[in-house]
C-alpha atoms as a PDB file:
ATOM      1  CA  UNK A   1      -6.275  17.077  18.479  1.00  0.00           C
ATOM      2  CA  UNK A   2      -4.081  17.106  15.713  1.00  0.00           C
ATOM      3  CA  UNK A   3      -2.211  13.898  14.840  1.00  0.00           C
ATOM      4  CA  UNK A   4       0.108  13.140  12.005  1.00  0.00           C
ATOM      5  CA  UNK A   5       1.409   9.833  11.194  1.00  0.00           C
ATOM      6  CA  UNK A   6       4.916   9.099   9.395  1.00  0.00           C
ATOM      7  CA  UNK A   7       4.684   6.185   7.010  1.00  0.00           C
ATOM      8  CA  UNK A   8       8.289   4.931   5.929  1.00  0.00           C
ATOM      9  CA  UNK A   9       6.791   2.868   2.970  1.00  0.00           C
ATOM     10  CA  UNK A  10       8.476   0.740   0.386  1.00  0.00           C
ATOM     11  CA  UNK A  11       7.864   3.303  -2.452  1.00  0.00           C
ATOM     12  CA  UNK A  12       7.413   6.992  -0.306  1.00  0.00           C
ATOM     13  CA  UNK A  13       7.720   8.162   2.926  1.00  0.00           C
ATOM     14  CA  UNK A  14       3.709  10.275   3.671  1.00  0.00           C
ATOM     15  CA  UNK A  15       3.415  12.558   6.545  1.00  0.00           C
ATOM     16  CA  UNK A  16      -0.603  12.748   6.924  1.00  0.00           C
ATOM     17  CA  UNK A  17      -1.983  15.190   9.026  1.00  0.00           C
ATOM     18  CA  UNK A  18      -5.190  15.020  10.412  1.00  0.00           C
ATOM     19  CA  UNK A  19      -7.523  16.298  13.062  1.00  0.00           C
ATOM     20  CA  UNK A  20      -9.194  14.182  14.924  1.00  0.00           C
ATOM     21  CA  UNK A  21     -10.840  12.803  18.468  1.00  0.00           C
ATOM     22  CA  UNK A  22     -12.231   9.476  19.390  1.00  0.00           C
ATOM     23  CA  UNK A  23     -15.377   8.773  17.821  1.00  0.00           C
ATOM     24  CA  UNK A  24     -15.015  11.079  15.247  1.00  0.00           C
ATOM     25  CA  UNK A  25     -14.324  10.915  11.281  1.00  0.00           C
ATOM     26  CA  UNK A  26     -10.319  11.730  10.667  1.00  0.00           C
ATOM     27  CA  UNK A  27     -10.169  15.008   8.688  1.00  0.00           C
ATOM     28  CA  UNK A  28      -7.194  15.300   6.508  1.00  0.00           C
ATOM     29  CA  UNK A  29      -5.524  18.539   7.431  1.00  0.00           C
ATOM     30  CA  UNK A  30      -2.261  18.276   5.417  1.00  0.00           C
ATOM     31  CA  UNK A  31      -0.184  15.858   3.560  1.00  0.00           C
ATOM     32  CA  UNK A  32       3.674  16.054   2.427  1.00  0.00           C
ATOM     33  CA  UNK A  33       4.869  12.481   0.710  1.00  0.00           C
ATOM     34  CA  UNK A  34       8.794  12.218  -0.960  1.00  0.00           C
ATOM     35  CA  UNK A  35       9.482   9.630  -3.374  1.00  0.00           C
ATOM     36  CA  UNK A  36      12.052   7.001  -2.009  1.00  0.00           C
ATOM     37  CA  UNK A  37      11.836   3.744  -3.515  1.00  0.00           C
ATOM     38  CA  UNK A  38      13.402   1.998  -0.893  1.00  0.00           C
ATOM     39  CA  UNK A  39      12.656  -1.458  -1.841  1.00  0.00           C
ATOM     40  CA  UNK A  40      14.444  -0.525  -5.013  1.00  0.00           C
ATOM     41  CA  UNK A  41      17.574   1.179  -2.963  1.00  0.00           C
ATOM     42  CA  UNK A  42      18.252  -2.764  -1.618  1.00  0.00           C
ATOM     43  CA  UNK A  43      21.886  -3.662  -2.639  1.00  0.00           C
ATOM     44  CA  UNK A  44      22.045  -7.187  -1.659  1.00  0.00           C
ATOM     45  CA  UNK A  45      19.313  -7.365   1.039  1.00  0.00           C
ATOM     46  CA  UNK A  46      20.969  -3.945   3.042  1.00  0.00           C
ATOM     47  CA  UNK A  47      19.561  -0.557   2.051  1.00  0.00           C
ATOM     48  CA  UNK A  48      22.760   1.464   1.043  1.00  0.00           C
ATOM     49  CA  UNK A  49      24.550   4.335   2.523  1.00  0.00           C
ATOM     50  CA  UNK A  50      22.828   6.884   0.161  1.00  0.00           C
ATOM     51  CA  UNK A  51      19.424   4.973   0.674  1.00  0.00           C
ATOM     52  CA  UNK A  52      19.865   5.745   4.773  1.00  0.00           C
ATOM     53  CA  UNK A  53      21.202   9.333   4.087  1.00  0.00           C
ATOM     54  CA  UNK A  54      18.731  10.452   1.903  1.00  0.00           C
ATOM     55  CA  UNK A  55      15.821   8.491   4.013  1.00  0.00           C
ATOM     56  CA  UNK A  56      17.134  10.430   7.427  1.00  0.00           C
ATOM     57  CA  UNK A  57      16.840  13.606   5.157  1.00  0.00           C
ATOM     58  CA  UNK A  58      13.253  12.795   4.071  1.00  0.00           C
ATOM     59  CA  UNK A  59      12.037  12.215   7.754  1.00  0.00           C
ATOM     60  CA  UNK A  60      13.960  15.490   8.694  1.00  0.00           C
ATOM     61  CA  UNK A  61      11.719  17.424   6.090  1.00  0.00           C
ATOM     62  CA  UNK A  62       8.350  15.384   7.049  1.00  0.00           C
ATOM     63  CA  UNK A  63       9.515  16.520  11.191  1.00  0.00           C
ATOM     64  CA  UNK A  64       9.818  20.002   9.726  1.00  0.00           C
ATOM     65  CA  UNK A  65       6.233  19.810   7.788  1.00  0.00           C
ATOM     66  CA  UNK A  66       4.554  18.057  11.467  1.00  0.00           C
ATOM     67  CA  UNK A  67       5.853  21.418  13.110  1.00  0.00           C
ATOM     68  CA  UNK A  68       5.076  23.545  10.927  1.00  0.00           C
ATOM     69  CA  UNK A  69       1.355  22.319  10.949  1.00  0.00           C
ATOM     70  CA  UNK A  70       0.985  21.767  14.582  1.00  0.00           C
ATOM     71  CA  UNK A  71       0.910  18.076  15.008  1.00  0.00           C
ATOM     72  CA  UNK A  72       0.474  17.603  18.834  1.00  0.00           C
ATOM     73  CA  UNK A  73       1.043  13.718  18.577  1.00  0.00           C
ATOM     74  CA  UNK A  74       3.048  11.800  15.692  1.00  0.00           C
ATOM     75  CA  UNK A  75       2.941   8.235  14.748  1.00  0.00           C
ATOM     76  CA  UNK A  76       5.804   6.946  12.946  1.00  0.00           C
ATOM     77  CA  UNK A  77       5.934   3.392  11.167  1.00  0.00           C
ATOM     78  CA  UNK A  78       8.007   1.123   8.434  1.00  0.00           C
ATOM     79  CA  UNK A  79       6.859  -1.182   6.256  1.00  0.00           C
ATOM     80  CA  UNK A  80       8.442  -4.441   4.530  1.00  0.00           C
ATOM     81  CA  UNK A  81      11.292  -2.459   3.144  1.00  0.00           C
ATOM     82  CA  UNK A  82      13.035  -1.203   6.163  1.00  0.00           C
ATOM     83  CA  UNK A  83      11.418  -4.774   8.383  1.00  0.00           C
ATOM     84  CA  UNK A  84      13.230  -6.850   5.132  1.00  0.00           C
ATOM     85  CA  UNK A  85      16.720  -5.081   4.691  1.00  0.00           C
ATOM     86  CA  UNK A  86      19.244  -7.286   6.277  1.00  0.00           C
ATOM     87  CA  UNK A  87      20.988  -3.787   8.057  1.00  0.00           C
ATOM     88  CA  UNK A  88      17.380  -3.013   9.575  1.00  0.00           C
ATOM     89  CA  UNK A  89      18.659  -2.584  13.001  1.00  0.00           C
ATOM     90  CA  UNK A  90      21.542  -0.046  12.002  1.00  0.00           C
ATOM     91  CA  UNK A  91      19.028   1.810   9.814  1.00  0.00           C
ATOM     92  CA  UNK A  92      16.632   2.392  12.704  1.00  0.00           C
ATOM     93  CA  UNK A  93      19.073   3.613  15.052  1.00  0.00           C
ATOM     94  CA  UNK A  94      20.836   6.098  12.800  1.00  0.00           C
ATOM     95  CA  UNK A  95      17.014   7.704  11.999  1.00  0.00           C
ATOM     96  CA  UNK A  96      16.415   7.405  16.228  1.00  0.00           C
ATOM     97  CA  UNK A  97      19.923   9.009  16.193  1.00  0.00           C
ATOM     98  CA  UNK A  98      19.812  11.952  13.678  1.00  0.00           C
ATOM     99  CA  UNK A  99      16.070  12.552  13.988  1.00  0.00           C
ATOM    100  CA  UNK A 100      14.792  11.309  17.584  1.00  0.00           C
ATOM    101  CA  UNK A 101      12.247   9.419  15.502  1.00  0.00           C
ATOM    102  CA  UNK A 102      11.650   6.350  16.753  1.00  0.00           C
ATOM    103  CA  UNK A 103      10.374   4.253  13.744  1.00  0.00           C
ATOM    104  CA  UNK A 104       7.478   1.047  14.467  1.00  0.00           C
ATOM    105  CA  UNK A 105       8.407  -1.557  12.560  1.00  0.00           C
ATOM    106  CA  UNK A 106       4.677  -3.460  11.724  1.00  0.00           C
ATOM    107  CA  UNK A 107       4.868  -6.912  10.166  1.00  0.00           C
ATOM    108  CA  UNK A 108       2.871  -7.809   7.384  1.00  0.00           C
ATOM    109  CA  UNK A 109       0.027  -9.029   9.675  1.00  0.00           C
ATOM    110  CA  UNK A 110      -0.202  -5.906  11.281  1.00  0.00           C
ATOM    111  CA  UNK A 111      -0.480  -4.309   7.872  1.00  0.00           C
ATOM    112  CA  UNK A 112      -3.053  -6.225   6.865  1.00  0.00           C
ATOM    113  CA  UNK A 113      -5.303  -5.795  10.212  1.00  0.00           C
ATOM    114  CA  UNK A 114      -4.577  -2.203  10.022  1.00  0.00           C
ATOM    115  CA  UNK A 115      -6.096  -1.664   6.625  1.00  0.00           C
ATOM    116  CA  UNK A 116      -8.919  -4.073   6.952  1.00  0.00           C
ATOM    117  CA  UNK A 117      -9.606  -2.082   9.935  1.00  0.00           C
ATOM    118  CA  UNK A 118      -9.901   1.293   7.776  1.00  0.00           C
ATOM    119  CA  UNK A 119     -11.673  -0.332   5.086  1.00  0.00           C
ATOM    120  CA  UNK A 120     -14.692  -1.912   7.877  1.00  0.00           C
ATOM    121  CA  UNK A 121     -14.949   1.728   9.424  1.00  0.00           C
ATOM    122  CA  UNK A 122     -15.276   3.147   6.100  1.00  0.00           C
ATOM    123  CA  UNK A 123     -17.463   0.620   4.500  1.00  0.00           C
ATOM    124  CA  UNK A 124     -19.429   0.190   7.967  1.00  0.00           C
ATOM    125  CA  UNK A 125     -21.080  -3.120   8.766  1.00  0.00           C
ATOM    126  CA  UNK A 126     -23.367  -3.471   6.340  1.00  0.00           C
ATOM    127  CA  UNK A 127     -20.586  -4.761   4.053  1.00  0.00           C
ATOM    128  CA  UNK A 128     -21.021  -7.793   5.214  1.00  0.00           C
ATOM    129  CA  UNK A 129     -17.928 -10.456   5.235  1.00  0.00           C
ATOM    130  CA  UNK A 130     -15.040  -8.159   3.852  1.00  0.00           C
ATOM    131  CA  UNK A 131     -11.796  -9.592   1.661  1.00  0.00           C
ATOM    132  CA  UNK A 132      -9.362  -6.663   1.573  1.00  0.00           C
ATOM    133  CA  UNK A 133      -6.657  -6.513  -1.072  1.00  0.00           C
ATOM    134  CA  UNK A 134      -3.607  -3.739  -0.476  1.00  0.00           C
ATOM    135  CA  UNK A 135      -0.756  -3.994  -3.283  1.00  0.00           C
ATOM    136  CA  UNK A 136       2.341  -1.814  -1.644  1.00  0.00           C
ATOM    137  CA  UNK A 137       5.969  -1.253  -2.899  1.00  0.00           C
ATOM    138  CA  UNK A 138       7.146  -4.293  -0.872  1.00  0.00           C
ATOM    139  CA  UNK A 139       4.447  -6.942  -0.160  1.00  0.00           C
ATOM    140  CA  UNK A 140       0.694  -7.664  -0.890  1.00  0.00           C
ATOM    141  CA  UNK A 141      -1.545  -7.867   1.981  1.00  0.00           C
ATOM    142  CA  UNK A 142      -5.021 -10.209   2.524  1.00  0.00           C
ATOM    143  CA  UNK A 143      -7.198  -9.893   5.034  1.00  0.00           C
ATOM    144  CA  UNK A 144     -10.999 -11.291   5.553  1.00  0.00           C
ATOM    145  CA  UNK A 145     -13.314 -10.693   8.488  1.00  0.00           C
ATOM    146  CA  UNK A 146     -16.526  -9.717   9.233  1.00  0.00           C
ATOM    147  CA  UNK A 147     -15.884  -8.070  12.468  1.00  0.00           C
ATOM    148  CA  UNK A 148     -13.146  -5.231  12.879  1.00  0.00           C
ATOM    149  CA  UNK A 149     -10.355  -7.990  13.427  1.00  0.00           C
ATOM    150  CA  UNK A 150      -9.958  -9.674  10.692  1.00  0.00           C
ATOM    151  CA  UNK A 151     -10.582 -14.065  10.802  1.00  0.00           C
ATOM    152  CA  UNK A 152      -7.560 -14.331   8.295  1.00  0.00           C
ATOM    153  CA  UNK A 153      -4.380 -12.514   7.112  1.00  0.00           C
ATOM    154  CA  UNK A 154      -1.408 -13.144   4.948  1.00  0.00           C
ATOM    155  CA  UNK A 155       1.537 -11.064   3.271  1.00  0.00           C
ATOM    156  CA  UNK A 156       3.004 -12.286   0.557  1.00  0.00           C
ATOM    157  CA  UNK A 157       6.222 -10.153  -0.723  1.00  0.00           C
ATOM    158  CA  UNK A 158       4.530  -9.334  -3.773  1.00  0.00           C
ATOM    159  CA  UNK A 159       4.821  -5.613  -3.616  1.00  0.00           C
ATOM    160  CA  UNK A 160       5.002  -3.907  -7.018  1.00  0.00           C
ATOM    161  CA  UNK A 161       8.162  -2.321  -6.374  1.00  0.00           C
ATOM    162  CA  UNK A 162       9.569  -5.310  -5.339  1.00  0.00           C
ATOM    163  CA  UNK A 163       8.563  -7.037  -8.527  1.00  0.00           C
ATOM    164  CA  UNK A 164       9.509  -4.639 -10.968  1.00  0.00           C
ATOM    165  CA  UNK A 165      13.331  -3.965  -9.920  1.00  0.00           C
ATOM    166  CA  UNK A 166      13.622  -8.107  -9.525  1.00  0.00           C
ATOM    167  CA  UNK A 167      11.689  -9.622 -12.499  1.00  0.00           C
ATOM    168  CA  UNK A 168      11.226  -6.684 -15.188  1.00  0.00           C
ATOM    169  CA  UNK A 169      14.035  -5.155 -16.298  1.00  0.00           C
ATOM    170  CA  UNK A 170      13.510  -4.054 -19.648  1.00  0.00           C
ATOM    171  CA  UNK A 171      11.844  -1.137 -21.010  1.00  0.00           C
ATOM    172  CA  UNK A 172       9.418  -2.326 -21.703  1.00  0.00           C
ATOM    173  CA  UNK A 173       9.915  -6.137 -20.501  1.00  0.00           C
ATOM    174  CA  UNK A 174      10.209  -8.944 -22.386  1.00  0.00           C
ATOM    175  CA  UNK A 175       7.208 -11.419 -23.233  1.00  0.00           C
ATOM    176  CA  UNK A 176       9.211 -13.996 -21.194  1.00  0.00           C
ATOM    177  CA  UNK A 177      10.359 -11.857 -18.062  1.00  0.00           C
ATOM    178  CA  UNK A 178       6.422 -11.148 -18.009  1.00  0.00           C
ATOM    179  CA  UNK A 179       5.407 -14.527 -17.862  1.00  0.00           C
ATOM    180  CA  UNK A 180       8.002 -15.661 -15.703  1.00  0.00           C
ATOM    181  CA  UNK A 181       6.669 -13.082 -12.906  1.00  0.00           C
ATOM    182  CA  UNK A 182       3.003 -14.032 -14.247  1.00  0.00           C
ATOM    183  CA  UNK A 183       3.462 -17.655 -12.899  1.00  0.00           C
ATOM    184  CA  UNK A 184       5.574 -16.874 -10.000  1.00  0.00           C
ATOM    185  CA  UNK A 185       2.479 -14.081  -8.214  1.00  0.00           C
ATOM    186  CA  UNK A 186       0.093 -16.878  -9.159  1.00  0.00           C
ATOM    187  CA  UNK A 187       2.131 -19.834  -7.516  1.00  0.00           C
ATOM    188  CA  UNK A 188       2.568 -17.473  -4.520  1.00  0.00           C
ATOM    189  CA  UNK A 189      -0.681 -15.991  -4.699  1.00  0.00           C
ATOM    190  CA  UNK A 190      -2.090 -19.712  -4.809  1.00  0.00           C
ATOM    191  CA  UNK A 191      -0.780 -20.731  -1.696  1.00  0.00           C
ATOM    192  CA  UNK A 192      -3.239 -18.505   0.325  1.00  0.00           C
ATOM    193  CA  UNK A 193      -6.108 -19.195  -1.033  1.00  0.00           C
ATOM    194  CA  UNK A 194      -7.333 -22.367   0.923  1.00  0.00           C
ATOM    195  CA  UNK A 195      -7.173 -20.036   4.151  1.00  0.00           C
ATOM    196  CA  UNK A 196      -9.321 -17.764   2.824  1.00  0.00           C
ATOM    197  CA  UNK A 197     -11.668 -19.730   0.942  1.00  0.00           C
ATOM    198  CA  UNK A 198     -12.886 -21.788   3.779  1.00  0.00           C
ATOM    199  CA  UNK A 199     -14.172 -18.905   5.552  1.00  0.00           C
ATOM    200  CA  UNK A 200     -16.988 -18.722   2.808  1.00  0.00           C
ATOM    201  CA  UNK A 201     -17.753 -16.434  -0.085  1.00  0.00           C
ATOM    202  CA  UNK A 202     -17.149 -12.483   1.255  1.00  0.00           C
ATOM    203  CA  UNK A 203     -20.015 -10.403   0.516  1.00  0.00           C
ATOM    204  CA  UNK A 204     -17.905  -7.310  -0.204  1.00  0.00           C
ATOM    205  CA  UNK A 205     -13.929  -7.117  -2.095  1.00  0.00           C
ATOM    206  CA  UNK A 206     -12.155  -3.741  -1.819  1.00  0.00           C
ATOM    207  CA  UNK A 207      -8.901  -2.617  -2.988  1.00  0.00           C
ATOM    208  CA  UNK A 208      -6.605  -0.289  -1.242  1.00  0.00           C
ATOM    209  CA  UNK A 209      -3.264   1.360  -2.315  1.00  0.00           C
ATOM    210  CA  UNK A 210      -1.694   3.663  -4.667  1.00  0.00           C
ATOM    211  CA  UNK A 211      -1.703   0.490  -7.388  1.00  0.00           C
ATOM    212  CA  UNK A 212      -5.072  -0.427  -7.319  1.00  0.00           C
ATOM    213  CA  UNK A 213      -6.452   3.351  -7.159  1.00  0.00           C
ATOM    214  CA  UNK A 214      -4.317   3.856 -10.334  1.00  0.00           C
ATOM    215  CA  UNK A 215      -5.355   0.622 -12.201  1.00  0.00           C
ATOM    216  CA  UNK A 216      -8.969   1.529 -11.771  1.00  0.00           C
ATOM    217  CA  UNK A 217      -8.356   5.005 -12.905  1.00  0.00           C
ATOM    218  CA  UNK A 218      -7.060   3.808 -16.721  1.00  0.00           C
ATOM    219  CA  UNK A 219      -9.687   1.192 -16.499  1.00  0.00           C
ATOM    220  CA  UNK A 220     -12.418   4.060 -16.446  1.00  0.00           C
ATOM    221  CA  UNK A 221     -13.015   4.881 -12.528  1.00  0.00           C
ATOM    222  CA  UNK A 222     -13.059   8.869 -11.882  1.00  0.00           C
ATOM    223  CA  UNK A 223     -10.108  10.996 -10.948  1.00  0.00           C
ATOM    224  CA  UNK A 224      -9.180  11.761  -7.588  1.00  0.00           C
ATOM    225  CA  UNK A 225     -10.352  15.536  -8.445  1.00  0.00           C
ATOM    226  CA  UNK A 226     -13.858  13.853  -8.063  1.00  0.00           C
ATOM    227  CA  UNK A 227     -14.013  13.396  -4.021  1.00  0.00           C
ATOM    228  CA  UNK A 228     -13.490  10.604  -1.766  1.00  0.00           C
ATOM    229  CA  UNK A 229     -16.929   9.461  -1.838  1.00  0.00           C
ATOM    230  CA  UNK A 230     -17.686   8.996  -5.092  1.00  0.00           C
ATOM    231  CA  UNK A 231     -17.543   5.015  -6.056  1.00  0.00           C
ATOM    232  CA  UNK A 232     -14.913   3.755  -7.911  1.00  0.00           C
ATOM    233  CA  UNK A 233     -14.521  -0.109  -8.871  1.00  0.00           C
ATOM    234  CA  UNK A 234     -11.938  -2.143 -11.043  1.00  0.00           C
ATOM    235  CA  UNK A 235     -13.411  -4.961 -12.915  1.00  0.00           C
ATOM    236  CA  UNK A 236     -11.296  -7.818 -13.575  1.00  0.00           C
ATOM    237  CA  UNK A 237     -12.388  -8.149 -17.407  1.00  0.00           C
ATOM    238  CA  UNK A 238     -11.434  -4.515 -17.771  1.00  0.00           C
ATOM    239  CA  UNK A 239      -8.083  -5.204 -16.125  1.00  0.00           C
ATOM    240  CA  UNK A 240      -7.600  -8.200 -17.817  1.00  0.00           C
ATOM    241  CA  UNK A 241      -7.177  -6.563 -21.059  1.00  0.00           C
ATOM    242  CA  UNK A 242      -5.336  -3.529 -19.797  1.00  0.00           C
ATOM    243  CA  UNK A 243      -2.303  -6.072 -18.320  1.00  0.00           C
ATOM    244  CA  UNK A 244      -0.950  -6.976 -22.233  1.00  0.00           C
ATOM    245  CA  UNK A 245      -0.872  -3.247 -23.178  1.00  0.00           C
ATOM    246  CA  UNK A 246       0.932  -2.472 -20.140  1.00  0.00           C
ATOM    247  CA  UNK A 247       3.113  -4.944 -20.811  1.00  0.00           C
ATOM    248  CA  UNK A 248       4.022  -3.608 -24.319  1.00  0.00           C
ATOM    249  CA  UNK A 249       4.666   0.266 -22.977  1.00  0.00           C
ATOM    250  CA  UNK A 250       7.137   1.979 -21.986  1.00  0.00           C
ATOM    251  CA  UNK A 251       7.937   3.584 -18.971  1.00  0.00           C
ATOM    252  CA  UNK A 252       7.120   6.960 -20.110  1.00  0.00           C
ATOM    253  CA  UNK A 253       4.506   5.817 -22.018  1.00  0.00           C
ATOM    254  CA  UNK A 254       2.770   4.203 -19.158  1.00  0.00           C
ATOM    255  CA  UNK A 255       3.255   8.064 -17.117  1.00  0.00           C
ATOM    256  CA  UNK A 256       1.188   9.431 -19.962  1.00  0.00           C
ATOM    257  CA  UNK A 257      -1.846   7.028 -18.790  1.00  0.00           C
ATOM    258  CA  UNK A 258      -4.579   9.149 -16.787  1.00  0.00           C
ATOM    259  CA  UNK A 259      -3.893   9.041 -13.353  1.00  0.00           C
ATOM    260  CA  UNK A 260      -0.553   7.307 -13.164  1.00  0.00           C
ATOM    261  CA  UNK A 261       2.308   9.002 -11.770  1.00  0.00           C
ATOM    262  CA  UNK A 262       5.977   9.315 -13.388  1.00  0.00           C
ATOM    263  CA  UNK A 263       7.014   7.714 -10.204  1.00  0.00           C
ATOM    264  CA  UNK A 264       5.556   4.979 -10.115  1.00  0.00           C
ATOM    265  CA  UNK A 265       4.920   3.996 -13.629  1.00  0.00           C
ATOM    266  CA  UNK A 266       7.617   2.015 -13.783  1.00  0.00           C
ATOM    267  CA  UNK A 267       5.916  -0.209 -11.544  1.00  0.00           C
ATOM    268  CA  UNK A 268       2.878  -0.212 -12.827  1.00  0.00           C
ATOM    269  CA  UNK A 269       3.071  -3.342 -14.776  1.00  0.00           C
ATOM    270  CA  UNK A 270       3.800  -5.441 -11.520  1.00  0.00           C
ATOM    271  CA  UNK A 271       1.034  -4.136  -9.671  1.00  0.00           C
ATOM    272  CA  UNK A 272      -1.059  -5.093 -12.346  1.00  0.00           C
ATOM    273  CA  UNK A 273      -0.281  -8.544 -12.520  1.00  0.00           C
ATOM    274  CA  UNK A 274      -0.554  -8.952  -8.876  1.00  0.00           C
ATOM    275  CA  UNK A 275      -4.133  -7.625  -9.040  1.00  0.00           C
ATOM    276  CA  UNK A 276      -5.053  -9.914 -11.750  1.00  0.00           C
ATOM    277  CA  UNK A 277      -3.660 -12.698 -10.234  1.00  0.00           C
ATOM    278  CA  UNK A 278      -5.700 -12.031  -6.766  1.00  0.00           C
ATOM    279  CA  UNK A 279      -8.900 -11.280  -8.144  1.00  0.00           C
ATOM    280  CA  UNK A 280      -8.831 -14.250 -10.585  1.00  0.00           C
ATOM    281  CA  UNK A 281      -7.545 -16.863  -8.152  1.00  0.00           C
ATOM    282  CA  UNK A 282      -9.917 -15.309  -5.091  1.00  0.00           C
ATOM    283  CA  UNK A 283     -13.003 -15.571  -7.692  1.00  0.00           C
ATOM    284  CA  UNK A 284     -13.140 -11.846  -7.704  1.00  0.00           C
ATOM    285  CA  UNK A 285     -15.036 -10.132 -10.624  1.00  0.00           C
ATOM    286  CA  UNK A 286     -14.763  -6.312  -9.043  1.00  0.00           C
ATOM    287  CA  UNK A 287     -13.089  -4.602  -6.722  1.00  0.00           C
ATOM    288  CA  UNK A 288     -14.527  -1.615  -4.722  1.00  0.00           C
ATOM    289  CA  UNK A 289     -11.792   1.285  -4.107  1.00  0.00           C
ATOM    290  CA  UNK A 290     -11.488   1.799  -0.703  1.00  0.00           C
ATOM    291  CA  UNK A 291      -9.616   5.409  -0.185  1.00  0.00           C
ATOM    292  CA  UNK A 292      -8.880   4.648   3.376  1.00  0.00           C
ATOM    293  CA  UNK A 293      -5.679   2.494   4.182  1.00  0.00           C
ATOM    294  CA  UNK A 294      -2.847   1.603   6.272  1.00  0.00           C
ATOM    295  CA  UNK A 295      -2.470   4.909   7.517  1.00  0.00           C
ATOM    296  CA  UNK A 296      -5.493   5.837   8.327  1.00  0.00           C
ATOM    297  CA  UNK A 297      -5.933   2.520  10.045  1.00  0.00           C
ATOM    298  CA  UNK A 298      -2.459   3.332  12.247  1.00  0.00           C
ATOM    299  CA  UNK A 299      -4.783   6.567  13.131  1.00  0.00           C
ATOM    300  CA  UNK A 300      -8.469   4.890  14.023  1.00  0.00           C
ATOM    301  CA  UNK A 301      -6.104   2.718  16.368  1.00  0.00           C
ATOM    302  CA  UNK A 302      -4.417   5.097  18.166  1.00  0.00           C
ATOM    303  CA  UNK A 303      -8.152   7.222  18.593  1.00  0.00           C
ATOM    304  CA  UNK A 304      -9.954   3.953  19.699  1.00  0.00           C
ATOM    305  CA  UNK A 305      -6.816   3.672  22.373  1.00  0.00           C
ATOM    306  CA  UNK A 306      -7.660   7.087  23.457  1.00  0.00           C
ATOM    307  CA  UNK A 307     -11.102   6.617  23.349  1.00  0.00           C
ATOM    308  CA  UNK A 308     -10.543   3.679  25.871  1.00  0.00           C
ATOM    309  CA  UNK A 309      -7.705   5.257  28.152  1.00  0.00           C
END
């Protein structure tokens, strides 16, 4: 069957379609993504009047694109910018309203047991104990396992997006803006570590998410052009030294790096230090890029319920 699942994230809203059937790898059929920002449209906690208008108008498009392609069965979601904003409620009923969508809220733990769930099927058992990292617009999730559940999970709201529009406001920041968010990922960063360590050393670390996939990509990984399967890693030396020139770009300057994205430039910075702060205070030296995610983890769900029905 065809499915197609709507994910109202922090930074876009991605309509992914893809056919599939229960026991089967998800083929990507189609996918049609707007730039929202929404965890930058937050005027004191509430996402604004021409946040909600133009985020009805975006869904009304991706419905448009799901018809247009077939999709027999859609799966619609937020993440921690519409489950944050203090109007959350009124937000989800004008989109139910206007577009019949009825929007999932997950929480941060279901985020994170999501993607660790699409990072085990793609890395298969033989990985071993996994630690999953996934930097979003809103929040940072962690999850470790070595079954399909993972043992332990936390969210922190470290999402780049997040960061950028509350800590960095100059372009480019200042030195002390950049060490103010610098200490304050690592303090919250810090306070999740104890869970995680106890559960032993984890045999494999991947990365998910726009961030990390970009990161790696200036650090020396191959472009997207390449394939899914071929391997791409971010070393934490290598990132390590790109986080001070970062810090001294511009915007526009950072959009002219390979594989970074006007949109999200701006936040590239952020995402950066959040990486560097995980993978130094987990102990992490690389990071394997996973290119499965939350999304595709919202699909291997719904085919495993089939699967079982």
């Amino acid at each position: 069957m065809r499915l197609g699942v709507l994910d109202v994230g922090s930074n876009t809203v991605h309509l992914l379609v893809v056919d599939a059937h229960p026991g089967a790898c998800p083929l990507p059929a189609h996918s049609h993504k707007a730039e929202l920002r929404l965890a930058q449209l937050l005027d004191d906690g509430a996402i604004g009047p021409h946040g909600v208008d133009r985020l009805v108008s975006v869904i009304q498009e991706a419905l448009q694109a799901a018809e247009d392609k077939g999709v027999e069965d859609l799966l619609p979601f937020a993440t921690s910018a519409v489950r944050e904003a203090r109007n959350a409620d009124d937000v989800l009923e004008r989109v139910r309203t206007e577009t019949g969508v009825e929007l999932q809220v997950l929480t941060g733990e279901e985020e994170a047991r999501l993607t660790f769930l699409a990072a085990r099927r793609w890395f298969g058992w033989s990985a071993g104990k996994l630690l999953v990292l996934d930097i979003g617009g809103g929040s940072l999730e962690i999850a470790y396992g070595i079954d399909e559940e993972p043992d332990a999970v936390a969210s922190l709201p470290l999402g780049a997006g997040r960061l950028t529009a509350g800590w960095l406001p100059g372009d480019p920041p200042t030195a002390d803006d950049v060490r103010a968010l610098r200490r304050h990922v690592r303090t919250e960063i810090a306070r999740t570590v104890g869970e995680f360590s106890r559960l032993g050393t984890p045999d494999h670390v991947v990365a998910t998410s726009k961030t990390f996939k970009q990161l790696a990509r200036i650090a020396g990984a191959a472009r997207s052009a390449e394939g899914l399967y071929v391997q791409r890693e971010l070393k934490r030396e290598s990132l390590e030294g790109w986080v001070p020139k970062l810090a001294g770009m511009t915007e526009a300057e950072r959009a002219e790096l390979p594989g970074v994205s006007e949109g999200r430039a701006n936040q590239l910075l952020a995402g950066a230090l959040v990486a560097e702060g995980a993978m130094d205070l987990f102990g992490v030296e690389r990071v394997e890029i996973c290119p499965w995610a939350l999304r595709e983890g919202v699909i291997l769900r719904r085919l495993d319920h089939m699967g079982s029905a």
